[in-house]
N, C-alpha and C. Protein backbone atom coordinates (compact mmCIF):
# COMPACT_ATOMS: atom_id res chain seq x y z
N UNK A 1 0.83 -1.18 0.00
CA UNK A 1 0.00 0.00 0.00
C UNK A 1 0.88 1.25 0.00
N UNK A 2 0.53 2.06 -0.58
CA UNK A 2 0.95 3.63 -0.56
C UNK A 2 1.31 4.52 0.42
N UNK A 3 1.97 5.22 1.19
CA UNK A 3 2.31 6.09 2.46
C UNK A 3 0.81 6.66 2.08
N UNK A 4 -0.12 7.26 3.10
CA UNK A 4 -1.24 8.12 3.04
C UNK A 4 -1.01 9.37 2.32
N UNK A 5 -1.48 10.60 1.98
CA UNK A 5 -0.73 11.61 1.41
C UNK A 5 -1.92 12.22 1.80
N UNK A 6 -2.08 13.31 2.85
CA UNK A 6 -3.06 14.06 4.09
C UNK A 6 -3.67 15.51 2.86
N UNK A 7 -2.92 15.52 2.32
CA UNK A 7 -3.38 16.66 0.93
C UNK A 7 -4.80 15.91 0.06
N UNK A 8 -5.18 14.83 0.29
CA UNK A 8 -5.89 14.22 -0.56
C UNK A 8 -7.03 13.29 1.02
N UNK A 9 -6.80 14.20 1.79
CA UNK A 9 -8.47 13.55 2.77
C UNK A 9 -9.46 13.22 2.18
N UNK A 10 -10.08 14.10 1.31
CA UNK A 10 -11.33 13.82 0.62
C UNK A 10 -11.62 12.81 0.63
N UNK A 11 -11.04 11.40 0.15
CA UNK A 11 -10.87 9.79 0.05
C UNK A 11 -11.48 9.42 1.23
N UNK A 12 -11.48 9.86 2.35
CA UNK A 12 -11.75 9.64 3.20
C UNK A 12 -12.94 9.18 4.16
N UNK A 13 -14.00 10.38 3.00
CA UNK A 13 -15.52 10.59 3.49
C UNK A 13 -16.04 8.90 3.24
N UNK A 14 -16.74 8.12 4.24
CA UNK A 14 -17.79 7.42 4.12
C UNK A 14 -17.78 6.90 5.60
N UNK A 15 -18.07 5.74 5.73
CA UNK A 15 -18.56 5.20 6.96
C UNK A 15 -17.37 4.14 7.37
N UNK A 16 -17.14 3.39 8.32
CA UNK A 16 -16.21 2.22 8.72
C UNK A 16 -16.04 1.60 10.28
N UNK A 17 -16.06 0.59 10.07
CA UNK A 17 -15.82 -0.67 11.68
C UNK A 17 -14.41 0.03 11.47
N UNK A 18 -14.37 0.91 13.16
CA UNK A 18 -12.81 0.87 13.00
C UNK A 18 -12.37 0.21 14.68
N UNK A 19 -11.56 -0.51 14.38
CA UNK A 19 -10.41 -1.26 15.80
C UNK A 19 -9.30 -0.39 16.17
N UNK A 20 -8.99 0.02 17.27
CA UNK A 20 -8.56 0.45 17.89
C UNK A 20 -7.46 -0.62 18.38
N UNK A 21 -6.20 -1.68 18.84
CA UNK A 21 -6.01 -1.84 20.11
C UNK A 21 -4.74 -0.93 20.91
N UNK A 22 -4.80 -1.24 21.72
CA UNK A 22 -4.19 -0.13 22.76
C UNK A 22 -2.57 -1.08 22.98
N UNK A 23 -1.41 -0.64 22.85
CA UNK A 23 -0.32 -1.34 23.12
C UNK A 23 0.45 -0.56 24.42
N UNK A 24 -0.18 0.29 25.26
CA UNK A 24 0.67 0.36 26.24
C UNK A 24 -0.02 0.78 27.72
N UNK A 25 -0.82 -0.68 28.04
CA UNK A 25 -1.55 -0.89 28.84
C UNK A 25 -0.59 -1.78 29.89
N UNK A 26 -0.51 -1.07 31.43
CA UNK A 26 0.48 -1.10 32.36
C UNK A 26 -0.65 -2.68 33.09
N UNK A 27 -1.32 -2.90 32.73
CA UNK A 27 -2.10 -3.92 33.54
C UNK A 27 -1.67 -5.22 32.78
N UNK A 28 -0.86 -5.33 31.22
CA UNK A 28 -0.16 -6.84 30.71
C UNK A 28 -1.06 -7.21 29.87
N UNK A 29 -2.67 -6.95 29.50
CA UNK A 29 -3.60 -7.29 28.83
C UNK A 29 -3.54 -6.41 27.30
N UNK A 30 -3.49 -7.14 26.56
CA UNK A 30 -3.93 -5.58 25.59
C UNK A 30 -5.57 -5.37 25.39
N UNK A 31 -5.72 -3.79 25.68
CA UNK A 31 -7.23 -3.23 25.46
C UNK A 31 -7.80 -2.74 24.02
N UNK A 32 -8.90 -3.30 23.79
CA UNK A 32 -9.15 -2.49 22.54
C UNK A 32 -10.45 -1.65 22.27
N UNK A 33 -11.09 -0.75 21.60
CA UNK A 33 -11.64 -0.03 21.51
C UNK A 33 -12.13 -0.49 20.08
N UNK A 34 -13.47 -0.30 19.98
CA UNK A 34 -14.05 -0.31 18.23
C UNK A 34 -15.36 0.45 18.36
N UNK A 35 -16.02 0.53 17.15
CA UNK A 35 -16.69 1.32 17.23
C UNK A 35 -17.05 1.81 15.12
N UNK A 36 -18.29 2.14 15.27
CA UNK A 36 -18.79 2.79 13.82
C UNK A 36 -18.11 4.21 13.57
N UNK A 37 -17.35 4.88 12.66
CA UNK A 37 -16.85 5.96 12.28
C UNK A 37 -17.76 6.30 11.19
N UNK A 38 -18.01 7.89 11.00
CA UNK A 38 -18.47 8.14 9.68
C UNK A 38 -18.05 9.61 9.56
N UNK A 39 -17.44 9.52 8.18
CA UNK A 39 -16.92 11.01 8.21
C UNK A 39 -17.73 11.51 6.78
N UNK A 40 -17.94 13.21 6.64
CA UNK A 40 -18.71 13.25 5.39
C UNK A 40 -17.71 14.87 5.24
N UNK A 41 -18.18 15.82 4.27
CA UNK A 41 -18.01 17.14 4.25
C UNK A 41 -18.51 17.81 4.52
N UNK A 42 -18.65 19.50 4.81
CA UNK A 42 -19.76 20.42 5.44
C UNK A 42 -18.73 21.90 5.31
N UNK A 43 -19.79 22.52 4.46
CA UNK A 43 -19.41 24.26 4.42
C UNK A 43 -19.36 24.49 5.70
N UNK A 44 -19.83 24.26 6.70
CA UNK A 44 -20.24 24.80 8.19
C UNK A 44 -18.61 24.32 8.66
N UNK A 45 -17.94 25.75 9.04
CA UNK A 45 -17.15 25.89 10.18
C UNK A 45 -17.23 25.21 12.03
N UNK A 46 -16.58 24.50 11.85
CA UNK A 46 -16.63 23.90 13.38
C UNK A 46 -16.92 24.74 14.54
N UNK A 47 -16.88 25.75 14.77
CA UNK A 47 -17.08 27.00 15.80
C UNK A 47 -16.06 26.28 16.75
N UNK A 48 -16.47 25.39 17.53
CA UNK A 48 -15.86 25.15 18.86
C UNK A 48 -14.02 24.38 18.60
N UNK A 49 -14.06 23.73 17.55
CA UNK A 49 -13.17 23.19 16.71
C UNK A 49 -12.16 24.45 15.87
N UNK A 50 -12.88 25.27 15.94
CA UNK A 50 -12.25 26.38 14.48
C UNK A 50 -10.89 26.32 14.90
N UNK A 51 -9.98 26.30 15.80
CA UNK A 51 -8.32 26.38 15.89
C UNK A 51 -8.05 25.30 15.16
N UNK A 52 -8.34 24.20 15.44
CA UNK A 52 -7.67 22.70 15.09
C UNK A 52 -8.56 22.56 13.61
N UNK A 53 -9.37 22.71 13.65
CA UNK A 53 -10.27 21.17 11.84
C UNK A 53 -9.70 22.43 11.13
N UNK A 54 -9.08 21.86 9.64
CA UNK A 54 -8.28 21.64 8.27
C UNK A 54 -9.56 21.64 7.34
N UNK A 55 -9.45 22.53 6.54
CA UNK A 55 -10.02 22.31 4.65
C UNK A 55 -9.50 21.49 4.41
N UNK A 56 -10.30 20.44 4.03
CA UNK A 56 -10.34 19.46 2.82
C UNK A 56 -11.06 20.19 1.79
N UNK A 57 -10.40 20.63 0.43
CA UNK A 57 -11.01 20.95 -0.62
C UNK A 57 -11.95 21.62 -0.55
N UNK A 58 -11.44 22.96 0.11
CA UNK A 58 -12.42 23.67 0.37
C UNK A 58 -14.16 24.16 1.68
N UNK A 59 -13.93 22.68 1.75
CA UNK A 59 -15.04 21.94 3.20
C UNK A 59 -13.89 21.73 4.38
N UNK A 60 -14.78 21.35 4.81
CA UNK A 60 -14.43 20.78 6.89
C UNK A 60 -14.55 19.70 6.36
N UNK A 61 -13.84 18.02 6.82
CA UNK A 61 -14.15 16.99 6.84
C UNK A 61 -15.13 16.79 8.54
N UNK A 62 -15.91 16.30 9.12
CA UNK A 62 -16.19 16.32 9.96
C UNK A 62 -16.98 14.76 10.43
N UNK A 63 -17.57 14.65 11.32
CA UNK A 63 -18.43 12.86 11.55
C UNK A 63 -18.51 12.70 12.86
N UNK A 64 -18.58 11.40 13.14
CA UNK A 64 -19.18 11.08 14.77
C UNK A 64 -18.10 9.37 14.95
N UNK A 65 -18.52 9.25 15.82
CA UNK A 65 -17.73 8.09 15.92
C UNK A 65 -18.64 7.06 17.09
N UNK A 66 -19.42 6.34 17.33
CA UNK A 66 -20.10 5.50 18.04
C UNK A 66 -19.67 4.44 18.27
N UNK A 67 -19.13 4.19 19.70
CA UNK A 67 -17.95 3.56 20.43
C UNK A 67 -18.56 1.90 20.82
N UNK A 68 -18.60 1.15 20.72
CA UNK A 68 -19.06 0.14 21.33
C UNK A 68 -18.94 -0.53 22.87
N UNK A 69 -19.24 -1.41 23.57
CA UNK A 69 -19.45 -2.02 24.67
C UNK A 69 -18.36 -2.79 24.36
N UNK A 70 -17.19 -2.62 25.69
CA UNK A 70 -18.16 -2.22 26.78
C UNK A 70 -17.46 -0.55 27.36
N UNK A 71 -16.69 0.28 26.22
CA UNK A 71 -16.61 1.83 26.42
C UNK A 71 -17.56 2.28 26.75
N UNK A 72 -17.92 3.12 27.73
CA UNK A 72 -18.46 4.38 27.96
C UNK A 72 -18.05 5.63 28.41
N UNK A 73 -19.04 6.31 28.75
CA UNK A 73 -18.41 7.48 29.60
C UNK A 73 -18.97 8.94 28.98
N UNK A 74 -18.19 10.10 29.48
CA UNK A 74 -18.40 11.47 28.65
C UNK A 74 -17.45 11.28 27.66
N UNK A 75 -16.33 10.79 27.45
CA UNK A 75 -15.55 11.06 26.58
C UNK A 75 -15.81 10.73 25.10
N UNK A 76 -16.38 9.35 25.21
CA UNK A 76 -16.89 8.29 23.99
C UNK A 76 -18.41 9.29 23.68
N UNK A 77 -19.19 9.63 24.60
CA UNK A 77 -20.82 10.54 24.56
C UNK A 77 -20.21 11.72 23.32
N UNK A 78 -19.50 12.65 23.36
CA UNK A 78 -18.84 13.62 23.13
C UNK A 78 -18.39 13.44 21.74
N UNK A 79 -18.41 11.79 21.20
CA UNK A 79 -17.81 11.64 19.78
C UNK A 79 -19.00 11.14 18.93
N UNK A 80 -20.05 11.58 19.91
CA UNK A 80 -21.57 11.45 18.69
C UNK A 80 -21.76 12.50 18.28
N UNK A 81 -21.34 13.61 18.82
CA UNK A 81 -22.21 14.76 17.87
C UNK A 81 -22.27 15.11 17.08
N UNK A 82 -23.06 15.18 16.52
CA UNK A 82 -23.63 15.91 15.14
C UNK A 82 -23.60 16.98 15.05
N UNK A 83 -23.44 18.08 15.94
CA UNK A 83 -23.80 19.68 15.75
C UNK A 83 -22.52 19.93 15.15
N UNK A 84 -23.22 21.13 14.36
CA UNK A 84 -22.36 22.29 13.39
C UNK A 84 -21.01 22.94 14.18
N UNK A 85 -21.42 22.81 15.67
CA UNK A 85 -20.33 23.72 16.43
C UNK A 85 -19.34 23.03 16.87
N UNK A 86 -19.77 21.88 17.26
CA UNK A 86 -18.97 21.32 17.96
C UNK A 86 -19.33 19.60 17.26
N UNK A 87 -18.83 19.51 16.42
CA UNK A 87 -19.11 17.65 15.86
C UNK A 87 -18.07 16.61 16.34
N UNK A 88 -18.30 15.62 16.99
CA UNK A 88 -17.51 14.65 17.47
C UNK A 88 -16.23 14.37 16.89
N UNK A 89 -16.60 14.36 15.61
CA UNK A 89 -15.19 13.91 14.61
C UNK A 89 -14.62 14.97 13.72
N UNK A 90 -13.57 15.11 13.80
CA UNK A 90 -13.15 16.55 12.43
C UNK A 90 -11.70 15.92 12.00
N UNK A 91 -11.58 16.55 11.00
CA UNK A 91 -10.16 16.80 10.42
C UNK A 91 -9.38 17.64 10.76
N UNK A 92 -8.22 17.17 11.47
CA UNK A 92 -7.31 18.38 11.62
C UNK A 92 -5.95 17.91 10.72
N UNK A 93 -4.98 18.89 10.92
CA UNK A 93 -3.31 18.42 10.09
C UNK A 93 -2.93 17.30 10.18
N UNK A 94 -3.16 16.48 9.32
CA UNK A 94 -2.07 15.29 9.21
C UNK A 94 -3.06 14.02 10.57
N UNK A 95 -4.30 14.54 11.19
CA UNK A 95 -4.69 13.44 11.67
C UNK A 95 -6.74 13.94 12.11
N UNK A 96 -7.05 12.89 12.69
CA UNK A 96 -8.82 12.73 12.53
C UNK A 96 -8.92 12.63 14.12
N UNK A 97 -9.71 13.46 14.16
CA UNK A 97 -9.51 13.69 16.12
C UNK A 97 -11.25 13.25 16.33
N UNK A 98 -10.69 12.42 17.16
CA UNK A 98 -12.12 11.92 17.98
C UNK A 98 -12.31 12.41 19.32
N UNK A 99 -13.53 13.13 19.42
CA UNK A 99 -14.03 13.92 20.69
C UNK A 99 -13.22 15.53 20.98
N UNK A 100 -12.48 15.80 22.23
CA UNK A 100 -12.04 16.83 22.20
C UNK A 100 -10.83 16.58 22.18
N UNK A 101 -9.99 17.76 22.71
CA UNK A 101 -8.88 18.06 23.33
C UNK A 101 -8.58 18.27 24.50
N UNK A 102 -7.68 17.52 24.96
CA UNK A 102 -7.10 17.80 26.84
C UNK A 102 -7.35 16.23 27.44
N UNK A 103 -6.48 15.95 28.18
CA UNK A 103 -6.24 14.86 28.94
C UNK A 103 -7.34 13.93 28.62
N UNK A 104 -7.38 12.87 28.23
CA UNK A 104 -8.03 12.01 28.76
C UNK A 104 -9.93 12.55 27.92
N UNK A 105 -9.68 12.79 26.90
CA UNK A 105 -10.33 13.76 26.13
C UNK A 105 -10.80 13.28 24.84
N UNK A 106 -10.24 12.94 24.23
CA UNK A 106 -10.18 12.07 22.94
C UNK A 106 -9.29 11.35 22.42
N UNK A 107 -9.01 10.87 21.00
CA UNK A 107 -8.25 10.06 20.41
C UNK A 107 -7.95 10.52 19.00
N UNK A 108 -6.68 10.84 18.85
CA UNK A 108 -6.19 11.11 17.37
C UNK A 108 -6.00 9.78 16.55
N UNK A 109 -6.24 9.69 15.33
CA UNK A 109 -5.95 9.33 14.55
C UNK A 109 -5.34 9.56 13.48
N UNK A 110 -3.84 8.86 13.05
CA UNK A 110 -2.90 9.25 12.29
C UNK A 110 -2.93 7.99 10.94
N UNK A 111 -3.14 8.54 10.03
CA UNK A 111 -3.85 7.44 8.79
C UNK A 111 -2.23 7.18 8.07
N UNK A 112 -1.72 5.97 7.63
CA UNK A 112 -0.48 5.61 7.32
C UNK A 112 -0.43 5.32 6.05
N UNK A 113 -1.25 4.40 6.15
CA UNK A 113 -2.08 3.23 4.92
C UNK A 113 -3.25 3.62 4.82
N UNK A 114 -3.64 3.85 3.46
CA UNK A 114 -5.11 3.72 2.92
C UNK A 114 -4.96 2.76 1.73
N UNK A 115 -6.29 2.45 1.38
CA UNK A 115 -6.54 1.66 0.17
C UNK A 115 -7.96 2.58 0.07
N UNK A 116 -9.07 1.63 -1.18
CA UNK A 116 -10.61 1.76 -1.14
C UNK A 116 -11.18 0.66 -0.37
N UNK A 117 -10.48 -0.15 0.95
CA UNK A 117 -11.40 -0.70 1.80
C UNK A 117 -11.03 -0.65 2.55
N UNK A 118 -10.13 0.08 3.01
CA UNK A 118 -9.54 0.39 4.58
C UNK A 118 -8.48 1.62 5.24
N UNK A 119 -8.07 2.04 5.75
CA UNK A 119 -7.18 2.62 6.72
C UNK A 119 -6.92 2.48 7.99
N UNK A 120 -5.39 2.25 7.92
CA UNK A 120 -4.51 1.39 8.83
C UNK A 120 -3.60 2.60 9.86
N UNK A 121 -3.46 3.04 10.78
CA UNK A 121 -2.72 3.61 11.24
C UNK A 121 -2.04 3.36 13.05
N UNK A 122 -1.46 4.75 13.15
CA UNK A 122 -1.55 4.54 14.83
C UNK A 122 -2.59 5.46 15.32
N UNK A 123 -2.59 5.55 16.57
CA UNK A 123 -3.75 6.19 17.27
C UNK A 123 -2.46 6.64 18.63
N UNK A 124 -3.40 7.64 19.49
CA UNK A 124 -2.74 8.08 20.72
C UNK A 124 -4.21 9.23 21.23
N UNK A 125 -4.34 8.86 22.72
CA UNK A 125 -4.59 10.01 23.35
C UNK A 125 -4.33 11.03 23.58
N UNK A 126 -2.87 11.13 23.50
CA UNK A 126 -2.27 12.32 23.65
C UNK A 126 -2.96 13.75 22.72
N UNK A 127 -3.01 14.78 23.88
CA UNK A 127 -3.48 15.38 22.85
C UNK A 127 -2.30 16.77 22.83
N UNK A 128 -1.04 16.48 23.67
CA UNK A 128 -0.42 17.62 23.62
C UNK A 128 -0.57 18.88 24.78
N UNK A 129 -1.49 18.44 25.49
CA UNK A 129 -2.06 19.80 26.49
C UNK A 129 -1.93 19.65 27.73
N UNK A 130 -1.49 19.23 28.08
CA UNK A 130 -0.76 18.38 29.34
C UNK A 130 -0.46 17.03 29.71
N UNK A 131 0.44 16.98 31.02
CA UNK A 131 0.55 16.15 31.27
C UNK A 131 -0.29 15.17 32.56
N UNK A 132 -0.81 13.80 32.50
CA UNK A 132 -1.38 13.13 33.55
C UNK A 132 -0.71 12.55 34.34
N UNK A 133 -1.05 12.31 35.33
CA UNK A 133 -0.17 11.93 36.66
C UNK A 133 -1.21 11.13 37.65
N UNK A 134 -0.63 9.99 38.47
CA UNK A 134 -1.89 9.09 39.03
C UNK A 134 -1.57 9.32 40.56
N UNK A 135 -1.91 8.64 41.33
CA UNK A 135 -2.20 9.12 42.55
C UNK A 135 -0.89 9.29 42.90
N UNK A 136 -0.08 8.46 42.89
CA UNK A 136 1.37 8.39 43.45
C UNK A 136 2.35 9.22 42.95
N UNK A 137 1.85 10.58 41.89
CA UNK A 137 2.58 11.81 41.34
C UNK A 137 3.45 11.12 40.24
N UNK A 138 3.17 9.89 39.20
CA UNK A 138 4.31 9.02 38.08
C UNK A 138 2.94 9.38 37.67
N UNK A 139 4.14 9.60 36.45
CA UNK A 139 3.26 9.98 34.64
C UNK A 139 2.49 8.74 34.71
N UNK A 140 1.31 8.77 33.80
CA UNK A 140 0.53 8.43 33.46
C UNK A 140 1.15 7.93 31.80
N UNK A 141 0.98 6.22 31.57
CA UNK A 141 1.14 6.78 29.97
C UNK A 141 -0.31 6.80 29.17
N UNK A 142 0.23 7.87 28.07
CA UNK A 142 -1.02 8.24 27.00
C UNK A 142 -0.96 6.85 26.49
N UNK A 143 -2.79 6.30 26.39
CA UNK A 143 -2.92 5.26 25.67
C UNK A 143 -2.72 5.99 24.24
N UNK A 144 -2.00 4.53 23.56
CA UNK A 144 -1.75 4.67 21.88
C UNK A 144 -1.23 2.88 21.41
N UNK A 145 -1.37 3.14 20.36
CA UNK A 145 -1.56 1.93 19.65
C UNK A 145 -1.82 1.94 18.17
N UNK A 146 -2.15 1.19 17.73
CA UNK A 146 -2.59 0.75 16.22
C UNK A 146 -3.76 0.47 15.69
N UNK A 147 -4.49 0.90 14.87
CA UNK A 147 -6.02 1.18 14.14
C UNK A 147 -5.93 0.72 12.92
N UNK A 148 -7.28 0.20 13.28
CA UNK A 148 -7.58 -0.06 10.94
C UNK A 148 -8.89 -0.07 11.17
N UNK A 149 -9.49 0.66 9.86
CA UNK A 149 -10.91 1.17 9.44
C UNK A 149 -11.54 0.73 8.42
N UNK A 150 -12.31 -0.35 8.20
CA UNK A 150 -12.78 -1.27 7.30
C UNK A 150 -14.11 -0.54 6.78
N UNK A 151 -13.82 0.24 5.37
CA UNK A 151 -15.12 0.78 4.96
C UNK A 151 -15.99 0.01 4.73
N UNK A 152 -17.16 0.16 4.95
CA UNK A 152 -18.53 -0.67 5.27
C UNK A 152 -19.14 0.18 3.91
N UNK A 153 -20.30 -0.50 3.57
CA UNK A 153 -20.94 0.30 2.27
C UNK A 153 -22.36 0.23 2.77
């Protein structure tokens, strides 16, 4: 497959089963995350997003992401939305951000590999905006790992 080339998102827009698993889980298990993705286009400016989401060709890429069981929480709630201001899923530089920004907040996605039935990448929580720390004052590590997104039709 091809290196991704982030100038050409557009490819991007439709729906997909995407897997998540997590490779740096301090408990020895590996965790994984899945869930329905759907990304589309929209003249409508992100409002709450406007620093971070990227033109694609002129549009916002934008979508939702609906997390499966047994995830919950506000964080996973936060990557359904649909609104104009604030939509769960957007495009930003070089990656596809699920939910928000800040600790423990959302999940980037960094696309490596594409084809027309999938995209393969890494993933990370990290969102850059600080750092986490657990009771005993030791870093916290940002979950991250490896993703692939099986377009569904």
């Amino acid at each position: 497959m091809p290196a991704f080339d982030s100038t050409k998102a557009e490819v991007l827009v439709g729906a997909y089963d995407l897997m998540m698993v997590d490779t740096t889980s301090l408990r020895g298990s590996v965790r994984q995350h899945a869930g329905k993705l759907h990304l589309w286009l929209t003249d409508s400016v992100p409002q709450r997003r406007a620093t971070m989401a990227r033109r694609v060709q002129e549009k916002f890429m934008v979508g939702t992401f609906e997390v499966a069981a047994p995830d919950s929480g506000e964080m996973w709630s936060a990557m359904m939305s649909k609104s104009t201001d604030a939509p769960g899923v957007f495009w930003s530089t070089g990656f596809i951000r699920l939910g928000q920004f800040g600790p423990k907040s959302g999940i980037s996605l960094y696309a490596k590999l594409i084809n027309e039935h999938e995209i393969r990448g890494m993933w990370t929580s990290h969102a850059g905006t600080g750092v986490v720390v657990d009771f005993t004052g030791e870093r916290e590590p940002d979950e991250a790992g490896y993703f692939c997104a099986r377009r569904v039709k």
